[in-house]
N, C-alpha and C. Protein backbone atom coordinates (compact mmCIF):
# COMPACT_ATOMS: atom_id res chain seq x y z
N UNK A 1 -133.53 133.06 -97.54
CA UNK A 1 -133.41 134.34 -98.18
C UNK A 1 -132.97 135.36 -97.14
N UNK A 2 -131.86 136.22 -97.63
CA UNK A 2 -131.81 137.29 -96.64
C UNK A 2 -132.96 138.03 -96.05
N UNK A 3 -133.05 138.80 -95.00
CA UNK A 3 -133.73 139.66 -94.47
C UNK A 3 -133.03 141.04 -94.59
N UNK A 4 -133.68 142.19 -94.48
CA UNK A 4 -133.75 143.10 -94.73
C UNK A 4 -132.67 143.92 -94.04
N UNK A 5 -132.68 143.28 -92.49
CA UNK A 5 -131.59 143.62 -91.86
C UNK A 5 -130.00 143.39 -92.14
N UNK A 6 -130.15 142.06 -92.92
CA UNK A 6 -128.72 141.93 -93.52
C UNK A 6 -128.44 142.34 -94.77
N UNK A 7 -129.60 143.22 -95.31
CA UNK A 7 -128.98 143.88 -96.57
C UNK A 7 -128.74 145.26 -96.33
N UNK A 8 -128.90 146.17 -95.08
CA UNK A 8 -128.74 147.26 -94.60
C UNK A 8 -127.69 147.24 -93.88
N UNK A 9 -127.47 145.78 -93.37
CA UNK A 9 -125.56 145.97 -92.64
C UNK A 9 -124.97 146.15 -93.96
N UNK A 10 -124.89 145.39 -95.17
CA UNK A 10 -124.07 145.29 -96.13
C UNK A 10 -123.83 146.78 -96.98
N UNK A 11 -124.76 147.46 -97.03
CA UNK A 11 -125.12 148.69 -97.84
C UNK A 11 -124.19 149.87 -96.99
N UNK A 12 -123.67 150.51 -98.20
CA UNK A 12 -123.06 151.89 -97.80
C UNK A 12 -124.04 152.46 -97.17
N UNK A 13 -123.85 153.72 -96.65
CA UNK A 13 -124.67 154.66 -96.17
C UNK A 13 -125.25 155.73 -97.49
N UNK A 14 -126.01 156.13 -97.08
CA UNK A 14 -126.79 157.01 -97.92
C UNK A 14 -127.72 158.61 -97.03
N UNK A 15 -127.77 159.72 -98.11
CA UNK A 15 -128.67 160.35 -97.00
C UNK A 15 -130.16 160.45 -97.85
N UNK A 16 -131.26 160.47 -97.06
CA UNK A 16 -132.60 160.43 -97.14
C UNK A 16 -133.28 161.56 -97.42
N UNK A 17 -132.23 162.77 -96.68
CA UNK A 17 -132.85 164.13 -96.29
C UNK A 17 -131.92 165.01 -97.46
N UNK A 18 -133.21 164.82 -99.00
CA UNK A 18 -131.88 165.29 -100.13
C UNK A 18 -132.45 167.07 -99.92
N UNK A 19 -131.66 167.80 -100.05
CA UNK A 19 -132.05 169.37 -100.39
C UNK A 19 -132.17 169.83 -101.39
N UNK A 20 -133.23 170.51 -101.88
CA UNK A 20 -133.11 170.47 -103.36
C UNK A 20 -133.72 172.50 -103.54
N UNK A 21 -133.71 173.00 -104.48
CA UNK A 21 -134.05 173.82 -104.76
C UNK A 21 -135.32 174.43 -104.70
N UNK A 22 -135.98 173.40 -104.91
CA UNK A 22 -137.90 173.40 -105.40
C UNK A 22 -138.41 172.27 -104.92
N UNK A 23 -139.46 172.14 -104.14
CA UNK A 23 -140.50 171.38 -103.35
C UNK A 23 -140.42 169.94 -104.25
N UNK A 24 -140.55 170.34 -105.66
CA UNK A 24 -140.91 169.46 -106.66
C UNK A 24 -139.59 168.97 -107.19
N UNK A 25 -138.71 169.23 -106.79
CA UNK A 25 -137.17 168.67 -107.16
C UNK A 25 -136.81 167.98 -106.04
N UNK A 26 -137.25 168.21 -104.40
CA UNK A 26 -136.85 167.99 -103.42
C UNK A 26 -137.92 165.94 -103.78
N UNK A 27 -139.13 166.39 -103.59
CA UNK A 27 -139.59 165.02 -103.70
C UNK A 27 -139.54 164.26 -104.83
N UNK A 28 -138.91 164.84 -106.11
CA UNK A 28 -138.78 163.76 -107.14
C UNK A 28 -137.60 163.31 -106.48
N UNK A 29 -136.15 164.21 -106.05
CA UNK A 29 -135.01 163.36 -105.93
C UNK A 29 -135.13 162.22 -104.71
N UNK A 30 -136.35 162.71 -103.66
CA UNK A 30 -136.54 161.54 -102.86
C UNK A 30 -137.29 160.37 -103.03
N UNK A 31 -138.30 160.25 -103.90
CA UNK A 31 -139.21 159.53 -104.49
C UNK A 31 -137.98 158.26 -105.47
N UNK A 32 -137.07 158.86 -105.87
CA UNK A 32 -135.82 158.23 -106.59
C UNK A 32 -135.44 157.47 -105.89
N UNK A 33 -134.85 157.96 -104.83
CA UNK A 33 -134.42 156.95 -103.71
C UNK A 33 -134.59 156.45 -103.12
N UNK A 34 -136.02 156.22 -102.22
CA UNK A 34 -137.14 155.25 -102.44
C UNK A 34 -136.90 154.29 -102.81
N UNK A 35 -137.74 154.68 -104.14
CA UNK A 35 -137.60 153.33 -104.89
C UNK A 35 -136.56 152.31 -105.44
N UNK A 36 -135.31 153.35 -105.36
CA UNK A 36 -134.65 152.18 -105.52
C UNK A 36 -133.70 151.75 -104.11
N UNK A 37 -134.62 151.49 -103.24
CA UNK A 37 -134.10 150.89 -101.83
C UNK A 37 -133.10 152.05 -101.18
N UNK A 38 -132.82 153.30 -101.22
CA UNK A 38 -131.70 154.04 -100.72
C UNK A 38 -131.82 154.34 -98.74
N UNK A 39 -133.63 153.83 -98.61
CA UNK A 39 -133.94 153.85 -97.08
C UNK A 39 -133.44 152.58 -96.48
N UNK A 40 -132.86 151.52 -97.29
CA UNK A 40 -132.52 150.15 -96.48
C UNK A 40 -131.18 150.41 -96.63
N UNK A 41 -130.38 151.57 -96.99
CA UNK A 41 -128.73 151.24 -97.16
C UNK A 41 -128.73 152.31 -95.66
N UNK A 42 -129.35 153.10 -95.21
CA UNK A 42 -129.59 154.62 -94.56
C UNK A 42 -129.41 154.06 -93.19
N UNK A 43 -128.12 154.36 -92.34
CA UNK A 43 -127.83 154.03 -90.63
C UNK A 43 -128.63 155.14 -90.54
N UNK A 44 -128.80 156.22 -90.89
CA UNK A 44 -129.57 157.10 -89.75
C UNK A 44 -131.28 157.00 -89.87
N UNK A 45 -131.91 156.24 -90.75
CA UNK A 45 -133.28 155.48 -90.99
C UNK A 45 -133.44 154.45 -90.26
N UNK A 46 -132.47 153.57 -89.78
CA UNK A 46 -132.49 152.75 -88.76
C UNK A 46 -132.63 151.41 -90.29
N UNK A 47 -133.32 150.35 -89.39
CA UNK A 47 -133.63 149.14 -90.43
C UNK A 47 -134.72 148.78 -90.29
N UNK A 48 -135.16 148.12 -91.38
CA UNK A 48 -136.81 147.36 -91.74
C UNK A 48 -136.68 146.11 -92.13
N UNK A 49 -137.81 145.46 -91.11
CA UNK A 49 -137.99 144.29 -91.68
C UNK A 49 -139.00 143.92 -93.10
N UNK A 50 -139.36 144.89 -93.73
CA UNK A 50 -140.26 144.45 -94.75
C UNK A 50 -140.42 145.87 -95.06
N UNK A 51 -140.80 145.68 -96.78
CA UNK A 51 -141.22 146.88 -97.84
C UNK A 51 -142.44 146.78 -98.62
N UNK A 52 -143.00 147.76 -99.03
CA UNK A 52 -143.87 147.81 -99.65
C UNK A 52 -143.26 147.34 -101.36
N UNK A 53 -143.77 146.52 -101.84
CA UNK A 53 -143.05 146.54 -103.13
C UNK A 53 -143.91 147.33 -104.26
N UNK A 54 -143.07 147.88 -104.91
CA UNK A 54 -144.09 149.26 -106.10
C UNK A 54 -143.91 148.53 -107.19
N UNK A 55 -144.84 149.16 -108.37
CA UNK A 55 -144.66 148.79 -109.71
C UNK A 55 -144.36 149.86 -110.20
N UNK A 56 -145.48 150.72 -109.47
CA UNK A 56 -145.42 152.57 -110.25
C UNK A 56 -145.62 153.52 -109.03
N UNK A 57 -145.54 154.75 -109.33
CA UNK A 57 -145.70 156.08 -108.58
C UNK A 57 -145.92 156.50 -109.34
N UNK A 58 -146.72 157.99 -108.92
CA UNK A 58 -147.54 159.05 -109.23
C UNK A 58 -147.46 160.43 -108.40
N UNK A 59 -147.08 161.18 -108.35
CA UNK A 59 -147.74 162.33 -107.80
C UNK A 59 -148.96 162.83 -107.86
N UNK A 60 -149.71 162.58 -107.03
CA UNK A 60 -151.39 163.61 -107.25
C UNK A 60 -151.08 164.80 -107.54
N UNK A 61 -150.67 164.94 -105.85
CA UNK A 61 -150.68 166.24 -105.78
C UNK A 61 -149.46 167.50 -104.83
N UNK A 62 -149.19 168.39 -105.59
CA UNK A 62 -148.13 169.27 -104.32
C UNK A 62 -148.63 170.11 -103.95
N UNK A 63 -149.34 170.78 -102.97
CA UNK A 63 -149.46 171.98 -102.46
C UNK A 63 -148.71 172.77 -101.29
N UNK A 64 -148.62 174.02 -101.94
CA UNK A 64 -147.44 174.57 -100.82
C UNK A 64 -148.73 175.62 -100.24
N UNK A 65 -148.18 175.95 -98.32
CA UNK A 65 -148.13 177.10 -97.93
C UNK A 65 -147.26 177.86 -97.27
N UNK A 66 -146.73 178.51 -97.73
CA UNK A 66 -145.01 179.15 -97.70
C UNK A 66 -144.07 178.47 -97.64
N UNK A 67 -143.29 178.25 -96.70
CA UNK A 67 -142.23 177.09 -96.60
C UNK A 67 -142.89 175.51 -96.05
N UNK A 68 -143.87 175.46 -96.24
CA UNK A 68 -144.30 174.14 -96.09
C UNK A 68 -145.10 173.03 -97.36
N UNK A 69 -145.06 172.16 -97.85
CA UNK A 69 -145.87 171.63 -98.84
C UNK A 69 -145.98 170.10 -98.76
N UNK A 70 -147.47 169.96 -99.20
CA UNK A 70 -147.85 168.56 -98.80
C UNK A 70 -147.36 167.85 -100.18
N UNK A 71 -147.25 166.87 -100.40
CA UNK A 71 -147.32 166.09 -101.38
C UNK A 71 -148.20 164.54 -101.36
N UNK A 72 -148.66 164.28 -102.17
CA UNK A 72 -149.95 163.05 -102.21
C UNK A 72 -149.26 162.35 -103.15
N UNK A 73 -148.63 161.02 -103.13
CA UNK A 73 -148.13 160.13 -103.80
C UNK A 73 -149.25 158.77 -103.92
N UNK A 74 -149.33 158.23 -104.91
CA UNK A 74 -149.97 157.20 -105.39
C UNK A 74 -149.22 155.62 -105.27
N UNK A 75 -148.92 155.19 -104.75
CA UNK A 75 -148.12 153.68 -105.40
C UNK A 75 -149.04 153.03 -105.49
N UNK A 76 -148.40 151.93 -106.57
CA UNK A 76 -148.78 150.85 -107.10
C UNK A 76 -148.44 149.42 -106.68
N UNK A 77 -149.47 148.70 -105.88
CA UNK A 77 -148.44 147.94 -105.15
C UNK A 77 -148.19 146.58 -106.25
N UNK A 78 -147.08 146.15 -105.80
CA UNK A 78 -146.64 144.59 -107.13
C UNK A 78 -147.39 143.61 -106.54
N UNK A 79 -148.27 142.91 -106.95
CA UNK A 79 -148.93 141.50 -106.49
C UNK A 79 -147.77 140.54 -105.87
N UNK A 80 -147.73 140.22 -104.27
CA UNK A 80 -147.18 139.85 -103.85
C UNK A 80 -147.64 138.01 -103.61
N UNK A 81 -148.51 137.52 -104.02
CA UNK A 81 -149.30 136.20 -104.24
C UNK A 81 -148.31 135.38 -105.11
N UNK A 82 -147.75 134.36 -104.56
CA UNK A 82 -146.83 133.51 -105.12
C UNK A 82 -145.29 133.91 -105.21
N UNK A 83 -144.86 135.18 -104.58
CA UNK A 83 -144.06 135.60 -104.30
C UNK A 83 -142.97 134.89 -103.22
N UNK A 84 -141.77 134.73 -103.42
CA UNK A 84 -140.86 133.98 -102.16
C UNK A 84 -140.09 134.79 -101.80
N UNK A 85 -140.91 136.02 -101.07
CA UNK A 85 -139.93 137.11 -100.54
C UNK A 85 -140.32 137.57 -99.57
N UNK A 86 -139.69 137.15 -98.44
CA UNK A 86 -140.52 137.50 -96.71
C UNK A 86 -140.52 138.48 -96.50
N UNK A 87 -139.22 139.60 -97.24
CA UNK A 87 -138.99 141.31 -97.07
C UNK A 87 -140.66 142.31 -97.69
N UNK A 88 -141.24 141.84 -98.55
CA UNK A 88 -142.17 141.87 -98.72
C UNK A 88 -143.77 142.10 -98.13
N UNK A 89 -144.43 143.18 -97.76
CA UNK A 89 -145.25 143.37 -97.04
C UNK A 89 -146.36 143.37 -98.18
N UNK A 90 -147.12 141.74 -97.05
CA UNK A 90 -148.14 141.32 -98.34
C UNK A 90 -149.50 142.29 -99.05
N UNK A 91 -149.61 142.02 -100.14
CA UNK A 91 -150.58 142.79 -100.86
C UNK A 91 -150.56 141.59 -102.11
N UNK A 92 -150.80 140.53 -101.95
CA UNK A 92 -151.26 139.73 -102.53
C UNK A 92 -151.94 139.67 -103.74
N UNK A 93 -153.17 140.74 -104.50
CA UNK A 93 -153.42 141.10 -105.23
C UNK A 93 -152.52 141.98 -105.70
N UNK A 94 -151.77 143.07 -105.25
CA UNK A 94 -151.54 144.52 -105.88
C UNK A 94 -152.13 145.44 -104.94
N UNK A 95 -152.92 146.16 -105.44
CA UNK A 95 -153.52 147.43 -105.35
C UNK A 95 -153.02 148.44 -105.28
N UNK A 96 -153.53 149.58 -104.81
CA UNK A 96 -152.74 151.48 -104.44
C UNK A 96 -152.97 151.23 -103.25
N UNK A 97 -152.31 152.61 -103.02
CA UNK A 97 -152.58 153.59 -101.73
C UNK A 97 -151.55 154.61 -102.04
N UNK A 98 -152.41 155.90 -101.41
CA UNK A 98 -151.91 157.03 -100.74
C UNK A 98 -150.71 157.37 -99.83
N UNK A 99 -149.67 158.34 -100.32
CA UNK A 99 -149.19 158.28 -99.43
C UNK A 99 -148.83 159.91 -99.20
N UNK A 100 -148.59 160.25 -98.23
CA UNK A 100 -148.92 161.80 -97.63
C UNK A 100 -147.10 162.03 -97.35
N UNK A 101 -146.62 163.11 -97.74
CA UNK A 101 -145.25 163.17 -97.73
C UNK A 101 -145.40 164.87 -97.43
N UNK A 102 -144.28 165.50 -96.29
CA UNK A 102 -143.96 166.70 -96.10
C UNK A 102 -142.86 167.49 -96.93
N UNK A 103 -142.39 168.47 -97.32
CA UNK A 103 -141.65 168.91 -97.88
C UNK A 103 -141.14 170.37 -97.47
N UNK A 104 -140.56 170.24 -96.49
CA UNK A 104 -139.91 172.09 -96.17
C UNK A 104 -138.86 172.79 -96.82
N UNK A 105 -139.35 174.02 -96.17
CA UNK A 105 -137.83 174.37 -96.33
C UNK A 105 -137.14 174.51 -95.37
N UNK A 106 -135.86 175.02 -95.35
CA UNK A 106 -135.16 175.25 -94.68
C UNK A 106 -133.35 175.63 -94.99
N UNK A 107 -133.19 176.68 -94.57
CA UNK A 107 -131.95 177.20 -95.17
C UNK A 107 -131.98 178.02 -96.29
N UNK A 108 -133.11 177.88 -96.86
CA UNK A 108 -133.26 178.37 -98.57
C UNK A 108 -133.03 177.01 -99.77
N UNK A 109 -133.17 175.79 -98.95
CA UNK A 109 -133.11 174.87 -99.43
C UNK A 109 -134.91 173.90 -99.29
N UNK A 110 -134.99 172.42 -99.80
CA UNK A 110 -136.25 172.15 -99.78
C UNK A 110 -135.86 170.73 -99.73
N UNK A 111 -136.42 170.12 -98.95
CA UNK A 111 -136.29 168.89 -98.20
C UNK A 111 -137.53 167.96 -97.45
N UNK A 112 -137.22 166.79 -98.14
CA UNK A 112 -138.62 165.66 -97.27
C UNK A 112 -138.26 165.67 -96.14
N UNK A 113 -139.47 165.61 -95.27
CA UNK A 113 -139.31 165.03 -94.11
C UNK A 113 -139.31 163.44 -94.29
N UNK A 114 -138.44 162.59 -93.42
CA UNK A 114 -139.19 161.34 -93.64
C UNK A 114 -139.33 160.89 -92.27
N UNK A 115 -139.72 159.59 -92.40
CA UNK A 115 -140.32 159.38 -90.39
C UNK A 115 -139.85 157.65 -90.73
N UNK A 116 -140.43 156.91 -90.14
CA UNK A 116 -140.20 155.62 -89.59
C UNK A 116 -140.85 154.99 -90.45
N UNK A 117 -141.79 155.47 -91.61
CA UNK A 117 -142.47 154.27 -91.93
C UNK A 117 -142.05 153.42 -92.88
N UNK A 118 -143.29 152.41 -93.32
CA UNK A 118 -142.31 151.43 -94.10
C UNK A 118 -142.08 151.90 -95.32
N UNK A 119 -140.47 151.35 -95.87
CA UNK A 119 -139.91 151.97 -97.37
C UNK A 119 -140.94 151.77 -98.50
N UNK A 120 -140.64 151.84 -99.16
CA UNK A 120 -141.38 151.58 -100.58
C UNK A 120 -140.72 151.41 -101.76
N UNK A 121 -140.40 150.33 -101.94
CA UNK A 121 -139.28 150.02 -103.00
C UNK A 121 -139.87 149.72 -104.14
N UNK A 122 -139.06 149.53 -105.43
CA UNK A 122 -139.53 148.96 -106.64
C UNK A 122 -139.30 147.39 -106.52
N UNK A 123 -140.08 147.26 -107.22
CA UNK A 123 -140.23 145.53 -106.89
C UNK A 123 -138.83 145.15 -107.73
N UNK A 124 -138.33 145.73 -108.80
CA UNK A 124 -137.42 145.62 -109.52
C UNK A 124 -136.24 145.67 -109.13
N UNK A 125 -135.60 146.71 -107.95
CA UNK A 125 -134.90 147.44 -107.34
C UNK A 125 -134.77 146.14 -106.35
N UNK A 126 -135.59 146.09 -105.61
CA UNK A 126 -135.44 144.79 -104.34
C UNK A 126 -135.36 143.19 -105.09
N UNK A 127 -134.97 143.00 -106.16
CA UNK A 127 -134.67 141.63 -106.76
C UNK A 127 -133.75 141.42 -107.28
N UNK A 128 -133.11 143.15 -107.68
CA UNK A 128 -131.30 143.32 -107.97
C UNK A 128 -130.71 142.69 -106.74
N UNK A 129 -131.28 143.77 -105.69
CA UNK A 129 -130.38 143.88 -104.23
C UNK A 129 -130.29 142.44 -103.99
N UNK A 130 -131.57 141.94 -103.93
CA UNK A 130 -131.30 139.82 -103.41
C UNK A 130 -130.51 139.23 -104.56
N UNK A 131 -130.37 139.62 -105.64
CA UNK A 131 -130.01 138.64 -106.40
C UNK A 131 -128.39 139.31 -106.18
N UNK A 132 -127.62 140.38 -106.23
CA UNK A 132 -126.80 141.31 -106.16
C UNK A 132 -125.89 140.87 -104.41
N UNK A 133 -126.92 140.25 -103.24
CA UNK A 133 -126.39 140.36 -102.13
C UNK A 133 -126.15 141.51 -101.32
N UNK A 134 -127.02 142.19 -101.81
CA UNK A 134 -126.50 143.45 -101.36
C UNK A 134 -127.64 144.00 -100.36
């Protein structure tokens, strides 16, 4: 099976850092791309060997203080137990977790920060891409 690295040579580029109008437009349009793998097509994200695979997301919660706002995301992880996908960072049962996301501004615009960690894809999204080659 491919690795992760050879589906990020194959992938156009993409950008990560979307600008959006509103805190809450900025992390839905990034939460979008996410999930559907847009951090494994991304040269300036670098590459990963493995993803979290999702079923669902949630927003808890957004709180702003002035140009800064936290956001609290929920995923759902896909039961990775019997799974034949090494890109896959095991969670064997499923379960959640938390995930803590920044949101600035800047310019008069509103934008995630993102950092190094691991993607978080839809489990759905990452079975196109293998089956797709992409």
């Amino acid at each position: 099976m491919k690795n992760i690295l050879a589906l990020a040579a194959l992938c156009a580029a993409f950008t990560a850092h979307v600008a959006e109008s509103t805190p809450q437009a900025a992390l839905d349009q990034f939460l979008k791309f996410e999930l559907d793998g847009g951090r494994l097509h991304n040269d300036t994200e670098g590459y990963y060997e493995q993803v979290h695979l999702v079923d669902a997301s949630k927003t808890e919660a957004l709180t702003c203080d002035g140009a800064r706002c936290k956001a609290i995301v929920t995923y759902t992880y896909a039961p990775t137990a019997g799974l034949d996908m090494e890109q896959a960072v095991p969670h064997p049962k499923g379960g959640s977790a938390q995930v803590e996301y920044i949101v600035q501004q800047k310019g008069g615009q509103w934008q995630v920060e993102t950092g190094k960690d691991t993607p978080h894809v839809s489990r759905l999204a990452m079975e196109k891409m293998l089956r797709e080659g992409l």
